[in-house]
Protein backbone atom coordinates (compact mmCIF):
# COMPACT_ATOMS: atom_id res chain seq x y z
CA UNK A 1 0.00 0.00 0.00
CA UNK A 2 1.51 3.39 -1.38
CA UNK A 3 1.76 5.96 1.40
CA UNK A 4 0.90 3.94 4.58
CA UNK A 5 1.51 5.59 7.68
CA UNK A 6 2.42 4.63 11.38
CA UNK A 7 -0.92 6.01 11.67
CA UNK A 8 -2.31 3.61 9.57
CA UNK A 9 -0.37 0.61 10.89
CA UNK A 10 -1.97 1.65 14.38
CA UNK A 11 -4.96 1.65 13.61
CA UNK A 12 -5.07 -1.71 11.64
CA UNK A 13 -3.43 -3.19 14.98
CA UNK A 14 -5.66 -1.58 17.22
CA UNK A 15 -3.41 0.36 19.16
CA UNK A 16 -2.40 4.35 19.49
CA UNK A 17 0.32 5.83 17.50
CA UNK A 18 2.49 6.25 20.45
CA UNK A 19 2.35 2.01 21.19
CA UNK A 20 2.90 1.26 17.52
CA UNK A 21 6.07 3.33 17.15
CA UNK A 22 7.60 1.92 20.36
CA UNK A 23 6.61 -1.81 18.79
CA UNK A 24 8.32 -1.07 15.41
CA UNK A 25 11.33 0.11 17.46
CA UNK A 26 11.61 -2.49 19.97
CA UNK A 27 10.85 -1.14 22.70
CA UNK A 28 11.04 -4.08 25.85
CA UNK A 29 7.67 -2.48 27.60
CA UNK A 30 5.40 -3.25 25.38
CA UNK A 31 3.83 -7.18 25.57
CA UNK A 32 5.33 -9.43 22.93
CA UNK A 33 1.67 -10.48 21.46
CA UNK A 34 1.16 -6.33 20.45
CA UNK A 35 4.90 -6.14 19.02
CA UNK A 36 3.46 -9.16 16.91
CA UNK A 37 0.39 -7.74 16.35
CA UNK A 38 1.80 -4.45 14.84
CA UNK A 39 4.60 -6.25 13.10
CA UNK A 40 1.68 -8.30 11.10
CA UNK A 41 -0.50 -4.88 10.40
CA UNK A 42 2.74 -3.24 9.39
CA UNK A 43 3.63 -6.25 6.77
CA UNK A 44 0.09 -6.03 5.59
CA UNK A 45 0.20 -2.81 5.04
CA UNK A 46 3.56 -2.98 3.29
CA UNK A 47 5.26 0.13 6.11
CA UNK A 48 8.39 1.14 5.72
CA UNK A 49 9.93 3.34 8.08
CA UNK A 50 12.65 5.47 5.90
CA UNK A 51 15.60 4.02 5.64
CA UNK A 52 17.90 6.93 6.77
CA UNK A 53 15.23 7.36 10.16
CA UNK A 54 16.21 4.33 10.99
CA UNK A 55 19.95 4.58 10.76
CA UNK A 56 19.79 7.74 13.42
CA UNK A 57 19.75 4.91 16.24
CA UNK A 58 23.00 3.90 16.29
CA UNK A 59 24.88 7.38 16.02
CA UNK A 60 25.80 10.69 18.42
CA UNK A 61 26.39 13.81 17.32
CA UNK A 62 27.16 15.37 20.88
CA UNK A 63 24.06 18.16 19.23
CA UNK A 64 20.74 18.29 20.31
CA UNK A 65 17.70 19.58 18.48
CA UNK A 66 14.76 22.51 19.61
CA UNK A 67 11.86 23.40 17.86
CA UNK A 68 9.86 26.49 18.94
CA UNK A 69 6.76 28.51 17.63
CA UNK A 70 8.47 31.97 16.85
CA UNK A 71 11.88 33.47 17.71
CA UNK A 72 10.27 37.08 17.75
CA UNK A 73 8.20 35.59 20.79
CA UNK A 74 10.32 37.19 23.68
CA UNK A 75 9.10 34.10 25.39
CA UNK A 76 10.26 31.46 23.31
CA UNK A 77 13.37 33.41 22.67
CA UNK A 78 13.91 33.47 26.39
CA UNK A 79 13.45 29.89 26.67
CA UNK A 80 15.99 28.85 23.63
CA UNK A 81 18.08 30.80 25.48
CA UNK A 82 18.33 28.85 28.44
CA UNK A 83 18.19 25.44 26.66
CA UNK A 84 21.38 26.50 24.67
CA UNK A 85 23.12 27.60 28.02
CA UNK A 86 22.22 24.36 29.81
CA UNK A 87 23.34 22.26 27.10
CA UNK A 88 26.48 23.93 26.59
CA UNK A 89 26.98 23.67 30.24
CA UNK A 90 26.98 19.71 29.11
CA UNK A 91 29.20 20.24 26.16
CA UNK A 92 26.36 19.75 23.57
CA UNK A 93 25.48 22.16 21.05
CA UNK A 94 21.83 23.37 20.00
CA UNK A 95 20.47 23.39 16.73
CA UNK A 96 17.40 25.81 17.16
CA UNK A 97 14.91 25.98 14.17
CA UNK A 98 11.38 27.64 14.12
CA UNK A 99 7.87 26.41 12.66
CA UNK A 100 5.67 29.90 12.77
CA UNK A 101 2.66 27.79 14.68
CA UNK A 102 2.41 25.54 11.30
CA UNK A 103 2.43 21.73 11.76
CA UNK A 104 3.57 21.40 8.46
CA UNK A 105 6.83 23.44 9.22
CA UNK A 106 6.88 21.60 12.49
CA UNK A 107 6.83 18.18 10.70
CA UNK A 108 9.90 19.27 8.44
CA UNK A 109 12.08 20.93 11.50
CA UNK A 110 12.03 17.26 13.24
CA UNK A 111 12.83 15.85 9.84
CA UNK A 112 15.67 18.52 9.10
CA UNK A 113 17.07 17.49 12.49
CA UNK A 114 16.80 14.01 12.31
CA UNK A 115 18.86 14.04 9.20
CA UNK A 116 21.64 16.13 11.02
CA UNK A 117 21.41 13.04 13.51
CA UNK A 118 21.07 15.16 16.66
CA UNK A 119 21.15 13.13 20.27
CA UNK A 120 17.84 14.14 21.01
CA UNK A 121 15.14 16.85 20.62
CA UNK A 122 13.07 19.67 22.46
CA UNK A 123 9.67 20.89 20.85
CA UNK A 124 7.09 22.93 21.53
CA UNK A 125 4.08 20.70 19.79
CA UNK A 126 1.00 21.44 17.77
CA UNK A 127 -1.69 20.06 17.09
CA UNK A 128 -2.03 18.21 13.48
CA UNK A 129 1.78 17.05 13.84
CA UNK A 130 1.36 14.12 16.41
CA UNK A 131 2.20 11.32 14.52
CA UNK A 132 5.69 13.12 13.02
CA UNK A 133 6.24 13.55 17.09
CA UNK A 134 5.86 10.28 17.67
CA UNK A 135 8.30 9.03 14.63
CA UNK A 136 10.97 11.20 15.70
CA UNK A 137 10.86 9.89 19.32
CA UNK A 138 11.34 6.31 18.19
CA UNK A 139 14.33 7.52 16.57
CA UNK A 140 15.68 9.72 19.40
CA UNK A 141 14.72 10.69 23.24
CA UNK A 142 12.04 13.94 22.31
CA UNK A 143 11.00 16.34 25.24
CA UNK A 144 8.35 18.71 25.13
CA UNK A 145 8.54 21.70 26.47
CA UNK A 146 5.36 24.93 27.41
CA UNK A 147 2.68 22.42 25.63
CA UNK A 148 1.27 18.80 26.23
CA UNK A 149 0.46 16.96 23.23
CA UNK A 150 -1.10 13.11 23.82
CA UNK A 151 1.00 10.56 25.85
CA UNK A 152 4.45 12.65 25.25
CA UNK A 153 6.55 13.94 28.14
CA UNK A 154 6.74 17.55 28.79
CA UNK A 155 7.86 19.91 30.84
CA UNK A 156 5.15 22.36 31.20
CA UNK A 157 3.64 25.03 34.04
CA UNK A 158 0.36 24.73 35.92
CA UNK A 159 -1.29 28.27 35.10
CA UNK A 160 -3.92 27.55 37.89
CA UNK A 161 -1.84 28.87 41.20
CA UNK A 162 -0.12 32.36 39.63
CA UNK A 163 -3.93 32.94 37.46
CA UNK A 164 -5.70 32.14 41.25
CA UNK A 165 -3.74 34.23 43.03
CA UNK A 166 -3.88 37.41 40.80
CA UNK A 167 -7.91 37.00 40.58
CA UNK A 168 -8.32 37.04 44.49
CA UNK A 169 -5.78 39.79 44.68
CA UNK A 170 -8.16 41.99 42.31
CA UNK A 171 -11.26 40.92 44.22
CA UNK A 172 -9.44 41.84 47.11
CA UNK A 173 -9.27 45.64 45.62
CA UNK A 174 -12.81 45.41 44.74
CA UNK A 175 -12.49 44.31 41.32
CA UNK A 176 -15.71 42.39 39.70
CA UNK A 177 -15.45 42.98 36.08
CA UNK A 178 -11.97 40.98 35.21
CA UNK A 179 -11.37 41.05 31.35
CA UNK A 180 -9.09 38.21 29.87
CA UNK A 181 -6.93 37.77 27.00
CA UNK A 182 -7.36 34.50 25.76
CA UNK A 183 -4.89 32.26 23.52
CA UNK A 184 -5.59 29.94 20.82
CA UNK A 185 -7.92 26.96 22.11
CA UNK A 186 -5.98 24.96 19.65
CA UNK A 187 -2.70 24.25 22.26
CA UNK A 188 -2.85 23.08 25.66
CA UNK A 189 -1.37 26.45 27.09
CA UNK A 190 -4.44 28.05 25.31
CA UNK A 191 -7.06 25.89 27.16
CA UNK A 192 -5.37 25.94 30.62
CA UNK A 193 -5.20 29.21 31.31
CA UNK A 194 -8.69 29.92 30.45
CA UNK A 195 -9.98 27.07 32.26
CA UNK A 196 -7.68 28.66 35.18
CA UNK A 197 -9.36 32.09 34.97
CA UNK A 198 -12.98 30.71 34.42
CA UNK A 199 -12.34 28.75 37.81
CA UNK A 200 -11.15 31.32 39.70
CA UNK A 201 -13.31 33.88 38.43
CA UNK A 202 -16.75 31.47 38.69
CA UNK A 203 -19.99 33.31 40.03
CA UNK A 204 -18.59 36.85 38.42
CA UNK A 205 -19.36 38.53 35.28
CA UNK A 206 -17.57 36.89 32.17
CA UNK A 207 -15.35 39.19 29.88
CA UNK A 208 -13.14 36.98 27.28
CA UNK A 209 -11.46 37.85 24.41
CA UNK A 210 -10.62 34.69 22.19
CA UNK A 211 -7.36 35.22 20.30
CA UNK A 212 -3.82 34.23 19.48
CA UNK A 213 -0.23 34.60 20.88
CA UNK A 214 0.36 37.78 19.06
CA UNK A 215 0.81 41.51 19.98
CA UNK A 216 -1.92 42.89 17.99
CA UNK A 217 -4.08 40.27 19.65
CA UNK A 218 -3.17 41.97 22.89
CA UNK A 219 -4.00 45.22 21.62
CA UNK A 220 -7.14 44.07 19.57
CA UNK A 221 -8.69 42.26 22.36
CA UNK A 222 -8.09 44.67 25.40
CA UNK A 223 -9.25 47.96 23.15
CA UNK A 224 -12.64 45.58 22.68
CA UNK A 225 -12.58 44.99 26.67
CA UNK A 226 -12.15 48.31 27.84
CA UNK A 227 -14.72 49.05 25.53
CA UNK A 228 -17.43 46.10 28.14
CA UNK A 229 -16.37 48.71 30.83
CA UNK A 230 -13.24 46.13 32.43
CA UNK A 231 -12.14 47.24 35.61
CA UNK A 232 -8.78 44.89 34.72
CA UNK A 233 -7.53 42.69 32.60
CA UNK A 234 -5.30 39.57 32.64
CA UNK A 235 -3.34 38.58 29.49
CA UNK A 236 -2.75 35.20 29.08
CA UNK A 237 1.12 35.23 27.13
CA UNK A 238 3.81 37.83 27.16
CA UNK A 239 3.19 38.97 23.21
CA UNK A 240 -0.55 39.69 24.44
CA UNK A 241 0.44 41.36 27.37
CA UNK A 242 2.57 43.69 25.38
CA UNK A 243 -0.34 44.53 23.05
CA UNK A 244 -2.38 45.58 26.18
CA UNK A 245 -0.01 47.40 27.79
CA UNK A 246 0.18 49.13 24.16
CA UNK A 247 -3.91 49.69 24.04
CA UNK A 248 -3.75 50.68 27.37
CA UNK A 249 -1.60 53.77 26.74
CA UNK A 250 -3.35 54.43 23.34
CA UNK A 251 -6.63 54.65 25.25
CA UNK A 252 -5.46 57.03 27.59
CA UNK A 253 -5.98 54.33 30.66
CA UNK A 254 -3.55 54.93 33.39
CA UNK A 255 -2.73 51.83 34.74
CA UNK A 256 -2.42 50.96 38.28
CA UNK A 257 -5.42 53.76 38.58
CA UNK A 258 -7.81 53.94 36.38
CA UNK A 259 -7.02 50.36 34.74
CA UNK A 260 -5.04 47.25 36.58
CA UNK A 261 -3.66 45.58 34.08
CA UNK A 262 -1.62 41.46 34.78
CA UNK A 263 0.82 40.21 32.52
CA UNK A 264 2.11 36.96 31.97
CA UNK A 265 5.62 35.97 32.36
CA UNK A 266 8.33 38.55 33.75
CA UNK A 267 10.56 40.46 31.78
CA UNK A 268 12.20 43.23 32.84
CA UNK A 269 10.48 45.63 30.42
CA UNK A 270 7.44 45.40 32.49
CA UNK A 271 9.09 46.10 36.00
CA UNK A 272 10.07 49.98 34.66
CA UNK A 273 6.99 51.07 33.16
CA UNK A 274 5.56 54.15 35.28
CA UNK A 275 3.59 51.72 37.27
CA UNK A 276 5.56 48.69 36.90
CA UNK A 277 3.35 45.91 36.21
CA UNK A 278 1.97 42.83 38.03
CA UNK A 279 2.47 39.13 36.48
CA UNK A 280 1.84 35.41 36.46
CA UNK A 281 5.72 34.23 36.05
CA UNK A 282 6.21 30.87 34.64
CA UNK A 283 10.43 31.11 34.82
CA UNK A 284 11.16 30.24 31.51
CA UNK A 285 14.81 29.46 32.31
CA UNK A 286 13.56 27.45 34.86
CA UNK A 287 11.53 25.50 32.46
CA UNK A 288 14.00 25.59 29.90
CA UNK A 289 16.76 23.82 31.86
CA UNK A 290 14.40 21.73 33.42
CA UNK A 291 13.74 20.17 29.74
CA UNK A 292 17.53 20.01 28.87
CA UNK A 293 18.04 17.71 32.30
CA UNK A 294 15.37 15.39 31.23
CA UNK A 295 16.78 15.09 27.62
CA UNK A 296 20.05 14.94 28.44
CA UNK A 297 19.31 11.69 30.91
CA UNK A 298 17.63 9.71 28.35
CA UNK A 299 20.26 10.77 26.03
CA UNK A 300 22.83 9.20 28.70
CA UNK A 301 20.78 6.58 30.28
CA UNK A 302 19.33 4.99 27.20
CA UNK A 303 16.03 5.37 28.81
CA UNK A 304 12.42 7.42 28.14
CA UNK A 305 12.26 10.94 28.89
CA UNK A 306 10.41 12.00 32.13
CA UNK A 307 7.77 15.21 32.07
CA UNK A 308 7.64 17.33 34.95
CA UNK A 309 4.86 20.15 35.89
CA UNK A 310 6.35 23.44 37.38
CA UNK A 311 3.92 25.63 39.15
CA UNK A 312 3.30 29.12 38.23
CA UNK A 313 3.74 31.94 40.90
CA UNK A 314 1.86 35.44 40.98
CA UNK A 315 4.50 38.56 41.48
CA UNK A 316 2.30 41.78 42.73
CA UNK A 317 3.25 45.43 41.24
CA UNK A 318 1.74 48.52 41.12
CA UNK A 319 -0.40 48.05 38.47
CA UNK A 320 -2.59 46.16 40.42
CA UNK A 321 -2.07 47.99 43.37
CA UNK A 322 -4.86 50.53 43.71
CA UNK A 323 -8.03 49.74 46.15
CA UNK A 324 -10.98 49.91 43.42
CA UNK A 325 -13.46 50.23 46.41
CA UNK A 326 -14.12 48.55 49.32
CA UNK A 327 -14.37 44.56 48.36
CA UNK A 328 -16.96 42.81 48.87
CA UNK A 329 -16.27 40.71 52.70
């Protein structure tokens, strides 16, 4: 059969992507009657993994692979940042490519770093490229890193604490129409973080803008929620937040007064406007080197990468400092 996929041989077998890779490669924790059972869809089906993929196993290139969104994202630029620095701190270099949130530009970055045989690879997912995700780990370790994507391990934050802790702060200064910038329901960040502001904001008046990781998103969607009569507003990336500090000023709102205005993640920009700003910090660094470890030790220890959940924390400023009017007890 022209064109089969892993896809396909999974689904013949009766088993996900992620189990049928792992049977094709060998892997010793899956049951020998599946390994058979995916060997005989993948025969039937006439799969064959490419030949070159398959020769990546047995070579190291002391290089490791990261694919992120954007590198005009201060965020994801932050976070290359530290993944270079930790893996030069191990004497491995970084081969850093970007996919503009396209799956079909993701699918090609693994490929392109596959064929430069790195050791192993960091990538932020999306949606639509799963099964090239799951390829590539069969052929080396794979990390994720901001975003969770199916059964992969990632290193990731919990919005829910820092998003929690800067709604009860606004409550607490009599707050009770919270706007919120919204990302793109199409990645995991996207859907936490609103989830975390709908909980913490539940019983109060809803004000959501739906939108993307992008400045003029920012700006777009707090101009439209100043316009509901928002009290404050709580962007929900750094490129947004930027955009509403932007609309903000534009609109003649002075924040920390007549506006409070949360941003999400810290840099230092934000700590020297005239009323430096307030933010859910994720510590990209943090995160960053956190993902390198893991790599690196299934790199080393022949073994599957490990995800781990960092929790967000909420750093007060002055632009959430001013008492609204007496909250409610």
């Amino acid at each position: 059969m022209a064109g089969t996929t892993l896809k396909d041989v999974a689904a013949d077998a009766g088993v996900s992507i992620s189990t049928a890779s792992r049977s094709l490669s060998g892997n010793p924790a899956i049951s020998e009657s599946t390994r058979q059972r995916v060997k005989d869809a993948a025969i039937k089906l006439n799969y064959r993994p490419n030949a070159q993929a398959r020769a990546l196993r047995s070579s190291r290139s002391n290089a490791i692979g990261l694919v992120i969104p954007s590198l005009d994202n201060a965020y994801f630029a932050a976070m290359a940042a530290a993944i270079e620095e930790a893996a030069d701190n191990q004497g491995l270099a970084t081969m850093i490519t970007s996919c503009g949130e396209d799956p079909q530009r993701l699918v090609k970055s693994l490929n392109a770093l596959l064929e430069r045989q790195v050791d192993g690879i960091i990538a932020v997912p999306l949606e639509g490229a799963e099964e090239a995700l799951e390829q590539a780990r069969s052929y080396r370790p794979l990390v994720l890193i901001d975003r969770t994507l199916g059964e992969l391990p990632a290193v990731l934050s919990d919005p829910c604490v820092g998003i929690n802790q800067a709604v009860e702060q606004l409550k607490e200064k009599g707050h009770t129409h919270i706007g919120y910038l919204s990302g793109p329901q199409e990645t995991s960040t996207g859907r936490q973080r609103l989830e975390a502001f709908e909980a913490a904001t539940h019983g109060m008046p809803t004000h959501i803008h739906h939108g993307s990781y992008r400045h003029r998103e920012g700006y777009k969607g707090a101009i439209a929620l100043l316009k509901e009569g928002v009290t404050a507003i709580i962007a929900g990336d750094s490129m947004m937040t930027a955009g509403a500090l932007e609309a903000c000023h534009n609109a003649g709102k002075r924040i920390g007064e007549e506006i409070a205005l949360v941003g999400f993640d810290d840099f230092i920009y934000l700590r020297f406007q005239p009323s430096p700003i307030s933010v859910v910090d994720q510590d990209v660094a943090r995160m960053g080197e956190t993902a390198t470890a893991k790599l690196i030790a299934a790199i080393n220890d022949k073994r599957p990468p490990e995800g781990e959940v960092l929790e967000t924390r909420y750093i007060p400023r002055m632009s959430t400092a001013h008492q609204l009017h007496e909250a409610t007890p």
